[in-house]
N, C-alpha and C. Protein backbone atom coordinates (compact mmCIF):
# COMPACT_ATOMS: atom_id res chain seq x y z
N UNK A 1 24.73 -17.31 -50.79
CA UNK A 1 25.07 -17.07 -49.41
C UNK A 1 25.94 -18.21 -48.93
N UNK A 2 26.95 -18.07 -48.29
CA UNK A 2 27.73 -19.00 -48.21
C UNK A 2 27.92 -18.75 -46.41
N UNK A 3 28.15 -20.26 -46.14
CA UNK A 3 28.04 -20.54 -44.33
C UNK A 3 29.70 -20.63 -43.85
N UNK A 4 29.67 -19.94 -43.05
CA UNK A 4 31.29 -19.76 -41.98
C UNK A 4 31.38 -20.71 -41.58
N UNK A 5 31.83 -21.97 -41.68
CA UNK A 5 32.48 -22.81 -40.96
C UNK A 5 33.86 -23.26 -40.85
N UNK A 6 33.83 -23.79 -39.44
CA UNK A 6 35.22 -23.73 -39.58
C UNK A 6 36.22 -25.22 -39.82
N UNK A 7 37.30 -24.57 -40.32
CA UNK A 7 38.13 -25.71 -41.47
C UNK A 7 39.17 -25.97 -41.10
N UNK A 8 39.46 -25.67 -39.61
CA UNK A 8 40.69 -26.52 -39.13
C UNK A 8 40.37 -27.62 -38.28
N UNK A 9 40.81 -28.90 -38.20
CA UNK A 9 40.68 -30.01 -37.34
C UNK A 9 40.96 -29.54 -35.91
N UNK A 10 40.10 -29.92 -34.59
CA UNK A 10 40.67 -29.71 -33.73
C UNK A 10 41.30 -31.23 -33.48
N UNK A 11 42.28 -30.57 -32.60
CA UNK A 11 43.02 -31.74 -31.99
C UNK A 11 43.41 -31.54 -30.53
N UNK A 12 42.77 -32.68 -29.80
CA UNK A 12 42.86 -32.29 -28.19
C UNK A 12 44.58 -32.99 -27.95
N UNK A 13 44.56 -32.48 -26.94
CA UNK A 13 46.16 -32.50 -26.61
C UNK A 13 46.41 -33.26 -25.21
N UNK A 14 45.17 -33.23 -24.50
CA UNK A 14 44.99 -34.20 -23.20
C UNK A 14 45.47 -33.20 -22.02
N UNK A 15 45.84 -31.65 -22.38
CA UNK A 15 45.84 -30.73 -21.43
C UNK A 15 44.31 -30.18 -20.34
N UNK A 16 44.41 -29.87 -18.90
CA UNK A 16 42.99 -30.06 -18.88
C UNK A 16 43.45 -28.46 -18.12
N UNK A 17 42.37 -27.98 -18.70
CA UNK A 17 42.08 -26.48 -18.50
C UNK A 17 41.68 -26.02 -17.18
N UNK A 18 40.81 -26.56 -16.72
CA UNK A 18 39.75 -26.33 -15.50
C UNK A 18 39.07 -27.82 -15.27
N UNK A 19 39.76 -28.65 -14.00
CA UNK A 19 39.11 -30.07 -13.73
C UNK A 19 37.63 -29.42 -13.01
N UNK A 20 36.31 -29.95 -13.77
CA UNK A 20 35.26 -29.94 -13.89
C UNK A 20 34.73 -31.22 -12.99
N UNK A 21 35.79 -31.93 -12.57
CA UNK A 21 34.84 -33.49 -12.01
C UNK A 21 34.04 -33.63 -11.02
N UNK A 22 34.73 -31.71 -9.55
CA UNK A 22 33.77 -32.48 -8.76
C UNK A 22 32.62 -31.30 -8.88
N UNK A 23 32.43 -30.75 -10.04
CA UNK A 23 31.18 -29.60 -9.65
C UNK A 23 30.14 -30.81 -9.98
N UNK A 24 28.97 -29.84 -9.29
CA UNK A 24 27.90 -31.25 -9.26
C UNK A 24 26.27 -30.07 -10.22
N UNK A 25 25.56 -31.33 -10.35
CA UNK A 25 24.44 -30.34 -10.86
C UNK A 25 23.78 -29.57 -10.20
N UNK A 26 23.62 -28.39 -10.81
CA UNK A 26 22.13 -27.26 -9.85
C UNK A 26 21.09 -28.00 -9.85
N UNK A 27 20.56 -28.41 -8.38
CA UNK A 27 19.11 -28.19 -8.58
C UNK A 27 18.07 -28.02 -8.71
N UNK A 28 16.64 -28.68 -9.60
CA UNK A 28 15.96 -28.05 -10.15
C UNK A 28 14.89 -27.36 -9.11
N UNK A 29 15.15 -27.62 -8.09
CA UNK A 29 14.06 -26.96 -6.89
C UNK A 29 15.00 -25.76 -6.53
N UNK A 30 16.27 -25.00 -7.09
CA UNK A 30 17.12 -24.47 -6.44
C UNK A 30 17.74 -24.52 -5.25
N UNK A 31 18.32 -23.52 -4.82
CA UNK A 31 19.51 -24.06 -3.52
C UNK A 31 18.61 -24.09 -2.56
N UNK A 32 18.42 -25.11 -1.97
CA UNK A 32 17.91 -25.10 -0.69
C UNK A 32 19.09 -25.12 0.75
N UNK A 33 18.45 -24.51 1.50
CA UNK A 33 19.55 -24.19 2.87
C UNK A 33 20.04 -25.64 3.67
N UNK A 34 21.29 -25.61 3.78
CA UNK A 34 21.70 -26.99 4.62
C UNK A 34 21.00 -27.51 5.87
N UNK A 35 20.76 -29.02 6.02
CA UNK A 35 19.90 -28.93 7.11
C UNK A 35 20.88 -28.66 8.36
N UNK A 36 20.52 -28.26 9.51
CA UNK A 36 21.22 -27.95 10.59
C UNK A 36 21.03 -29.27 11.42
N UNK A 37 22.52 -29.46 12.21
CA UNK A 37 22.51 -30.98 12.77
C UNK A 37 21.28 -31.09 13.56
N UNK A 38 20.62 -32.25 14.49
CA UNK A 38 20.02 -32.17 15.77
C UNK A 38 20.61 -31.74 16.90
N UNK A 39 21.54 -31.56 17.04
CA UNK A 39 21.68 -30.81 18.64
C UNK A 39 21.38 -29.08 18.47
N UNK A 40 21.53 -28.63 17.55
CA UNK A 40 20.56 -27.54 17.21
C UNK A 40 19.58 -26.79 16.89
N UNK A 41 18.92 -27.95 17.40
CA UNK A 41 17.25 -27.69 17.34
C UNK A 41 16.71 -26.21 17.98
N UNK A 42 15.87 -25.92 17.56
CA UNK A 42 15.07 -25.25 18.25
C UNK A 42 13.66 -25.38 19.21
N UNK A 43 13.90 -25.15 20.75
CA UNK A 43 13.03 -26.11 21.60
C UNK A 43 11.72 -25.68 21.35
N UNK A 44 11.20 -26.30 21.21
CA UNK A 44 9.52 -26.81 20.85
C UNK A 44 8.20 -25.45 21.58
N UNK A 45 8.18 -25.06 21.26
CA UNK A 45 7.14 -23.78 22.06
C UNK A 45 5.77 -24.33 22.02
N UNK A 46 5.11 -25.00 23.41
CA UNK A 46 3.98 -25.25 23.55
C UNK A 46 2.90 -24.37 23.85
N UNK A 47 1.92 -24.03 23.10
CA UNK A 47 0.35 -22.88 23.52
C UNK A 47 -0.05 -23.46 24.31
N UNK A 48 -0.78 -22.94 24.75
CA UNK A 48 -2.59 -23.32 25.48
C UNK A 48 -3.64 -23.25 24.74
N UNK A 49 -4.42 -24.06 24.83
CA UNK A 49 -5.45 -23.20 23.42
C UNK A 49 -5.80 -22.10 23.46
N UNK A 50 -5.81 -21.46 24.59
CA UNK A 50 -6.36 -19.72 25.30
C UNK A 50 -5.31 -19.23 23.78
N UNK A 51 -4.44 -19.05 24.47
CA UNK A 51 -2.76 -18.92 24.04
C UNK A 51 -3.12 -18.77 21.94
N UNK A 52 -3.31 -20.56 21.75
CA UNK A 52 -3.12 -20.39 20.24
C UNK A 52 -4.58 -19.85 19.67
N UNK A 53 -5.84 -19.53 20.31
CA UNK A 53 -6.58 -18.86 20.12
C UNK A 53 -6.45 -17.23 19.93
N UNK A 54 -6.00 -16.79 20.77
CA UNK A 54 -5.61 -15.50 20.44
C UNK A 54 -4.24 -15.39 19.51
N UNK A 55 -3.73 -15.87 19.09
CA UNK A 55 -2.31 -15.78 18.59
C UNK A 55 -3.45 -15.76 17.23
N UNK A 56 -4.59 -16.41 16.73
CA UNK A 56 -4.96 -16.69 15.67
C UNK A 56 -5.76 -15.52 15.06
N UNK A 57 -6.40 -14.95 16.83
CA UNK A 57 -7.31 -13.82 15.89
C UNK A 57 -6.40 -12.88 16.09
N UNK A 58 -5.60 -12.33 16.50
CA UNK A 58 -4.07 -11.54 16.08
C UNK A 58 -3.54 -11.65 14.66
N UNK A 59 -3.14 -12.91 14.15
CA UNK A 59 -3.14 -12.66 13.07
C UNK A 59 -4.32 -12.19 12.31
N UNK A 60 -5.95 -12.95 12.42
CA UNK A 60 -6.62 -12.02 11.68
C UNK A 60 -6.92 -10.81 11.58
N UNK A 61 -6.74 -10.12 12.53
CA UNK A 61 -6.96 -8.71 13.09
C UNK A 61 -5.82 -8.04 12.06
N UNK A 62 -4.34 -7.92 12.16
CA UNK A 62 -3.82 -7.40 10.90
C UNK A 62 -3.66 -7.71 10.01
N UNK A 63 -4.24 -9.49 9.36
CA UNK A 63 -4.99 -9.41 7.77
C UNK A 63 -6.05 -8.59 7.54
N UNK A 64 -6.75 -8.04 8.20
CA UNK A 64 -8.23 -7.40 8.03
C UNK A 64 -7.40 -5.99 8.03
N UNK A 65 -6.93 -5.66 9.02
CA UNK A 65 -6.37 -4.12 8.88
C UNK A 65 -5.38 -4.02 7.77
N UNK A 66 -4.75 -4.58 7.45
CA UNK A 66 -4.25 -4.51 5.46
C UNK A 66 -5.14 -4.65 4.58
N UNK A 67 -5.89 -5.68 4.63
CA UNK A 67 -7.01 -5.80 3.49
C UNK A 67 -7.87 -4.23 3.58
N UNK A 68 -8.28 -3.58 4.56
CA UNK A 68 -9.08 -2.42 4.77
C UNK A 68 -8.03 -1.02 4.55
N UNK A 69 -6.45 -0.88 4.63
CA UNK A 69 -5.87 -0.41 4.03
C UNK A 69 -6.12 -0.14 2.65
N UNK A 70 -5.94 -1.40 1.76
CA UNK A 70 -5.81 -1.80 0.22
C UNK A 70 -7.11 -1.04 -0.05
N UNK A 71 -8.30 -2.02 0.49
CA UNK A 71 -9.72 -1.27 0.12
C UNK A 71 -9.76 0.44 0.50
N UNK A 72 -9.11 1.24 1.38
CA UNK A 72 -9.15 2.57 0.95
C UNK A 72 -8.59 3.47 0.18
N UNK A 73 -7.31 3.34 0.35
CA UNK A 73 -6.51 3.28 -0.95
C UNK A 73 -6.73 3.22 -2.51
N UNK A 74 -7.51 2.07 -2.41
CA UNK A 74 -8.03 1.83 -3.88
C UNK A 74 -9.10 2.79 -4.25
N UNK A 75 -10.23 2.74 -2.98
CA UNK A 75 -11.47 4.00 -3.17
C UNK A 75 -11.02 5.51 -3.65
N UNK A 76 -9.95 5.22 -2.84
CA UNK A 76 -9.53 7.13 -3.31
C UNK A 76 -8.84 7.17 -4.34
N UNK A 77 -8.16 6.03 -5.11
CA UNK A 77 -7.68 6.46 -5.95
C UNK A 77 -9.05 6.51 -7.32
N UNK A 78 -10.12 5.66 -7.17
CA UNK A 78 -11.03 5.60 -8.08
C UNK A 78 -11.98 6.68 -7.94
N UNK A 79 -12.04 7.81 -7.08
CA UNK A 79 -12.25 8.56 -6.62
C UNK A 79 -11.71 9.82 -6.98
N UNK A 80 -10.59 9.69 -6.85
CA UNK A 80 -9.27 10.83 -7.78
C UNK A 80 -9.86 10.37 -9.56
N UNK A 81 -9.96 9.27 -9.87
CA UNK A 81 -9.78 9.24 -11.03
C UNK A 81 -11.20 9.84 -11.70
N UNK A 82 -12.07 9.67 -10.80
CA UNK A 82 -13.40 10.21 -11.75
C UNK A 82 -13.49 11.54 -11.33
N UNK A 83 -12.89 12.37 -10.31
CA UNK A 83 -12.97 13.38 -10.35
C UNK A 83 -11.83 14.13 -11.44
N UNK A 84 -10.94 13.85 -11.65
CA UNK A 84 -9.95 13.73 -13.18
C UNK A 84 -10.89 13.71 -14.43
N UNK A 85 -11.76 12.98 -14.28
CA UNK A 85 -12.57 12.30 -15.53
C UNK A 85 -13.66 13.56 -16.00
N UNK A 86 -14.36 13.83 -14.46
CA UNK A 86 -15.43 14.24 -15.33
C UNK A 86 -14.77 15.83 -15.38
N UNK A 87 -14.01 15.86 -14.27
CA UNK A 87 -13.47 17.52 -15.14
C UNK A 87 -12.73 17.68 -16.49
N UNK A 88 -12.50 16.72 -17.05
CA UNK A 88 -11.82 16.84 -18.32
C UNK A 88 -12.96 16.87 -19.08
N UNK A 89 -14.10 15.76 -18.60
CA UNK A 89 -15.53 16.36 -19.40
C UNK A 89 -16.11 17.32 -19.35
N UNK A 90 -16.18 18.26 -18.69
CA UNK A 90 -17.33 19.16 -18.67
C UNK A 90 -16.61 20.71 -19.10
């Protein structure tokens, strides 16, 4: 078995194809978004505790109503499946 290599000398010529100098490295956390100056802030939104109390059980209220989605969903499909099941048994 014999290996392809190759058998001509290169020889650089000092022509430059594509100047590469100012790309810079990717990185490894990926692109993160530019920060935006300070005069473009976004002004500060103060609660009440009333305020960030309910804002909190709001969010729990439609984590619980997805989670109780998922959980019916899932029942009926395990539900479909043994009724699939045992009629293929009997």
């Amino acid at each position: 078995m014999t290996s392809k290599r190759r058998t001509d000398d290169f020889e650089d010529d000092g022509r430059v194809i594509a100047d590469m100098s100012a790309v810079e490295r990717p990185s490894l956390v990926g692109h993160l978004p530019e920060r935006r100056p300070k005069e473009r802030r976004r002004p500060k939104v103060e609660l009440t505790t009333k305020e960030r109390v309910w804002a909190a059980l709001g969010a729990l209220k439609a984590g619980l109503a997805i989670g109780c989605i998922y959980v019916v969903v899932l029942g009926l499909a395990i539900a479909v499946l043994l009724g699939i099941w045992t009629f293929l048994q009997g």
